[in-house]
Protein backbone atom coordinates (compact mmCIF):
# COMPACT_ATOMS: atom_id res chain seq x y z
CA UNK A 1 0.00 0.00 0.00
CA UNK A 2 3.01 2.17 0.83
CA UNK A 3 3.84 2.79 -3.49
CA UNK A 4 0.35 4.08 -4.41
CA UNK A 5 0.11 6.45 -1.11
CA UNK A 6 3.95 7.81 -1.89
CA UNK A 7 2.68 8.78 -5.81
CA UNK A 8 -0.54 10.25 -4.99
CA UNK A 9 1.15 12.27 -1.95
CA UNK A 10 3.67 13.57 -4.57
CA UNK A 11 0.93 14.59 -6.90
CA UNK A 12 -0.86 16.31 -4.74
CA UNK A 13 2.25 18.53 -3.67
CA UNK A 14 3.00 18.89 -7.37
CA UNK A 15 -0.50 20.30 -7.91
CA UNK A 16 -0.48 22.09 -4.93
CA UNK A 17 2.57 23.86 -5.80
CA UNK A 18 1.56 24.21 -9.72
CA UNK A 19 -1.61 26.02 -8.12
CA UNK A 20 -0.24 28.29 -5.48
CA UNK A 21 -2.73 26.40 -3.06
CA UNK A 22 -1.83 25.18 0.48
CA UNK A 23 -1.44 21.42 0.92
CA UNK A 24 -3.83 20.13 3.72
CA UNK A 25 -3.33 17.06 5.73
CA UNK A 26 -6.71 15.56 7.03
CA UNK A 27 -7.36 12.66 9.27
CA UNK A 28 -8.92 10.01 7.13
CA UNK A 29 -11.41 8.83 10.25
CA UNK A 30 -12.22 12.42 10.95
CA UNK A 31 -13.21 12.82 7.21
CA UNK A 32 -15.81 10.36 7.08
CA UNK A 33 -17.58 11.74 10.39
CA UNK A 34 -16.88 15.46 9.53
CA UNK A 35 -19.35 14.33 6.08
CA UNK A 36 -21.55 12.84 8.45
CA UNK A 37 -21.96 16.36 10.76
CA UNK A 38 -22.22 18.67 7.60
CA UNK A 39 -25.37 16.26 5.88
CA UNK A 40 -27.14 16.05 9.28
CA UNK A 41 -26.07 19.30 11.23
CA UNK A 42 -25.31 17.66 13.81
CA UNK A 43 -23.32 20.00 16.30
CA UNK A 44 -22.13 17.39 19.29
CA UNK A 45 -21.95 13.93 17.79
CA UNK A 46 -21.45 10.50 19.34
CA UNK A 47 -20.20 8.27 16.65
CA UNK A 48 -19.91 4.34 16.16
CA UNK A 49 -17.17 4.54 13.83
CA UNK A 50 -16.73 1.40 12.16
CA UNK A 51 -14.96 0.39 8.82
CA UNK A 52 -12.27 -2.55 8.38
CA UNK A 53 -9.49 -1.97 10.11
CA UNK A 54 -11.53 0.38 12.72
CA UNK A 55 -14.27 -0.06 15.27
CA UNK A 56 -14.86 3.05 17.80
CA UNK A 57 -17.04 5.06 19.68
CA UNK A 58 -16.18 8.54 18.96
CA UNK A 59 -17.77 11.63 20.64
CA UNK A 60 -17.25 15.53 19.70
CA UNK A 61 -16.69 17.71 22.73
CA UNK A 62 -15.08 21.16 23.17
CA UNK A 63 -14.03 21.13 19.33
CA UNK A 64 -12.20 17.62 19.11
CA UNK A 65 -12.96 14.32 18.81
CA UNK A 66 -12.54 11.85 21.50
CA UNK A 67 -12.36 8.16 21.56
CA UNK A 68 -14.50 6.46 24.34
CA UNK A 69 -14.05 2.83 23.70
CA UNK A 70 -12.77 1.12 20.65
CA UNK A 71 -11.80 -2.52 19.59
CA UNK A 72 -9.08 -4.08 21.56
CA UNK A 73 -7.96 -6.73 19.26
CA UNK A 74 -9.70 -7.00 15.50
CA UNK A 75 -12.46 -4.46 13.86
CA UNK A 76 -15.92 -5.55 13.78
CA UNK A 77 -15.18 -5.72 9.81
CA UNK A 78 -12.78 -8.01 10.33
CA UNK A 79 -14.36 -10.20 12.40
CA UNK A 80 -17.30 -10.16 9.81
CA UNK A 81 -15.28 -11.11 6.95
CA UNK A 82 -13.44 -14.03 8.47
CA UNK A 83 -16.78 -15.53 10.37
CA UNK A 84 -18.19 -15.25 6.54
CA UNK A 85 -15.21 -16.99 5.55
CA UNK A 86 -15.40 -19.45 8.13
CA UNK A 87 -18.86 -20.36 7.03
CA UNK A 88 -18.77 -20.38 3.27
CA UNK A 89 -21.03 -17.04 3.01
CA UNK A 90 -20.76 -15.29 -0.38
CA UNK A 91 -18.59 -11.68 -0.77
CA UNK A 92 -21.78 -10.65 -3.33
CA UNK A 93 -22.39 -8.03 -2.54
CA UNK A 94 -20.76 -7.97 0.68
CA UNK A 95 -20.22 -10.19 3.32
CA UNK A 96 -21.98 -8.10 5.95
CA UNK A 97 -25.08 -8.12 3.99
CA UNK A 98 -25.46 -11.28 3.75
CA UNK A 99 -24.56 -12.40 7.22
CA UNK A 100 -28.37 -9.73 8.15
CA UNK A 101 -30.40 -11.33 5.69
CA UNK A 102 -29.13 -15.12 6.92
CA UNK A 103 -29.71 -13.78 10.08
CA UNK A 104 -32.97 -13.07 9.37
CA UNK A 105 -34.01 -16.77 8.63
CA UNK A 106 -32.28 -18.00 12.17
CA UNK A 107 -34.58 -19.10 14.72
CA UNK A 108 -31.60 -20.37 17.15
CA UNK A 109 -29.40 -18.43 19.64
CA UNK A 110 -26.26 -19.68 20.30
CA UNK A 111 -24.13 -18.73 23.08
CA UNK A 112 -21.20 -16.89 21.53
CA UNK A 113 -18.29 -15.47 24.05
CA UNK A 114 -17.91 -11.59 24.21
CA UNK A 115 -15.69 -9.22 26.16
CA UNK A 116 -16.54 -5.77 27.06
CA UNK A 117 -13.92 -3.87 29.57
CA UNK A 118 -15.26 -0.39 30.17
CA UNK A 119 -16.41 1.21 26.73
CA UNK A 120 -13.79 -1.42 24.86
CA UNK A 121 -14.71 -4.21 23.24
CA UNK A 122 -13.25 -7.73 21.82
CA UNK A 123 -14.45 -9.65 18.76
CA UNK A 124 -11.79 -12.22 18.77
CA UNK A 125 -13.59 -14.29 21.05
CA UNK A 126 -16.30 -14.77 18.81
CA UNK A 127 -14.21 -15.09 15.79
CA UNK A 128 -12.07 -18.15 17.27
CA UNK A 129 -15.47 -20.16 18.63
CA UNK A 130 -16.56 -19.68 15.78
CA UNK A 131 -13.47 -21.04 14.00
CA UNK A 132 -13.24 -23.93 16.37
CA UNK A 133 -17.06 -25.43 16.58
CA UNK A 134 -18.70 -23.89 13.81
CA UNK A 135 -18.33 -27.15 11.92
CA UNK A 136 -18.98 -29.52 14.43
CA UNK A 137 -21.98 -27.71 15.14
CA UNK A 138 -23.59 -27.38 11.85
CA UNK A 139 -22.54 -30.87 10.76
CA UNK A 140 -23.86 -32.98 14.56
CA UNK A 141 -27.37 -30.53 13.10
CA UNK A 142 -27.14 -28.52 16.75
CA UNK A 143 -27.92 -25.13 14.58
CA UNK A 144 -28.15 -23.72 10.89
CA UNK A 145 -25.47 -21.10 9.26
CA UNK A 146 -28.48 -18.71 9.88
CA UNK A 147 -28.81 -19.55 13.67
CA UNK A 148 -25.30 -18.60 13.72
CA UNK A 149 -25.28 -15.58 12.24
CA UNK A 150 -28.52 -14.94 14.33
CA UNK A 151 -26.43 -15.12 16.80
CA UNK A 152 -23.97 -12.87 15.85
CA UNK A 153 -25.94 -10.12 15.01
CA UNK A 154 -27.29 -9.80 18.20
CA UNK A 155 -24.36 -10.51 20.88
């Protein structure tokens, strides 16, 4: 990833340069939730900030943005694509999609372990259950792909 971010940055300070304009640096997280305050006017967000590599709870106070709790091992995203993975669930369109409309059909709740310390949260837990009995449990009949992600939906 390192080769396309090096071009582009030397681009943009060619351009910048070729255009007299200042070069700004902007926080890539902050973007997305800075979009988010200008659609909805929102003045003092609280934000569940989640993409793949990220999962955070992210509240604007006193003009800055503050983390309250946030993943301490892998991203929710991450955790979704792997679990999909893990049970043969298709990428089209996305992973996550599917996993709520399978999880629509499931009629099951499976005990799945969770951690929670404070405002942080763990998804690795889930992810290596999952890894380690999903098969045994679907093939012994104790619950359907769609109990499982049932279950994960709503722990």
């Amino acid at each position: 990833m390192g080769a396309p971010l090096v071009s582009v940055a030397v681009v943009a300070r060619t351009v910048a340069q070729l255009w007299n304009k200042p070069l700004v640096g902007v926080n890539h997280c902050i973007g997305h939730i800075e979009m988010g305050r200008l659609i909805t006017g929102a003045t003092s967000p609280t934000v569940l900030y989640v993409s793949g590599g990220n999962t955070q709870v992210i509240a604007y106070s006193e003009h800055r943005y503050r983390i309250f709790g946030e993943t301490i091992d892998i991203a929710v995203g991450n955790c979704l694509d792997r679990f999909a993975r893990v049970l043969k669930i298709s990428n089209d369109p996305s992973p996550g999609y599917n996993i709520e409309q399978m999880a629509k059909r499931g009629k099951k709740l499976v005990e799945l372990p969770y951690t929670v310390k404070g405002m942080d949260v763990s998804f690795s837990g889930i992810l290596s259950f999952i890894e380690d009995v999903a098969h045994r449990m679907l093939a012994t009949g104790e619950c359907t792909p769609e109990d499982l992600c049932f279950s994960l939906q709503v722990m």
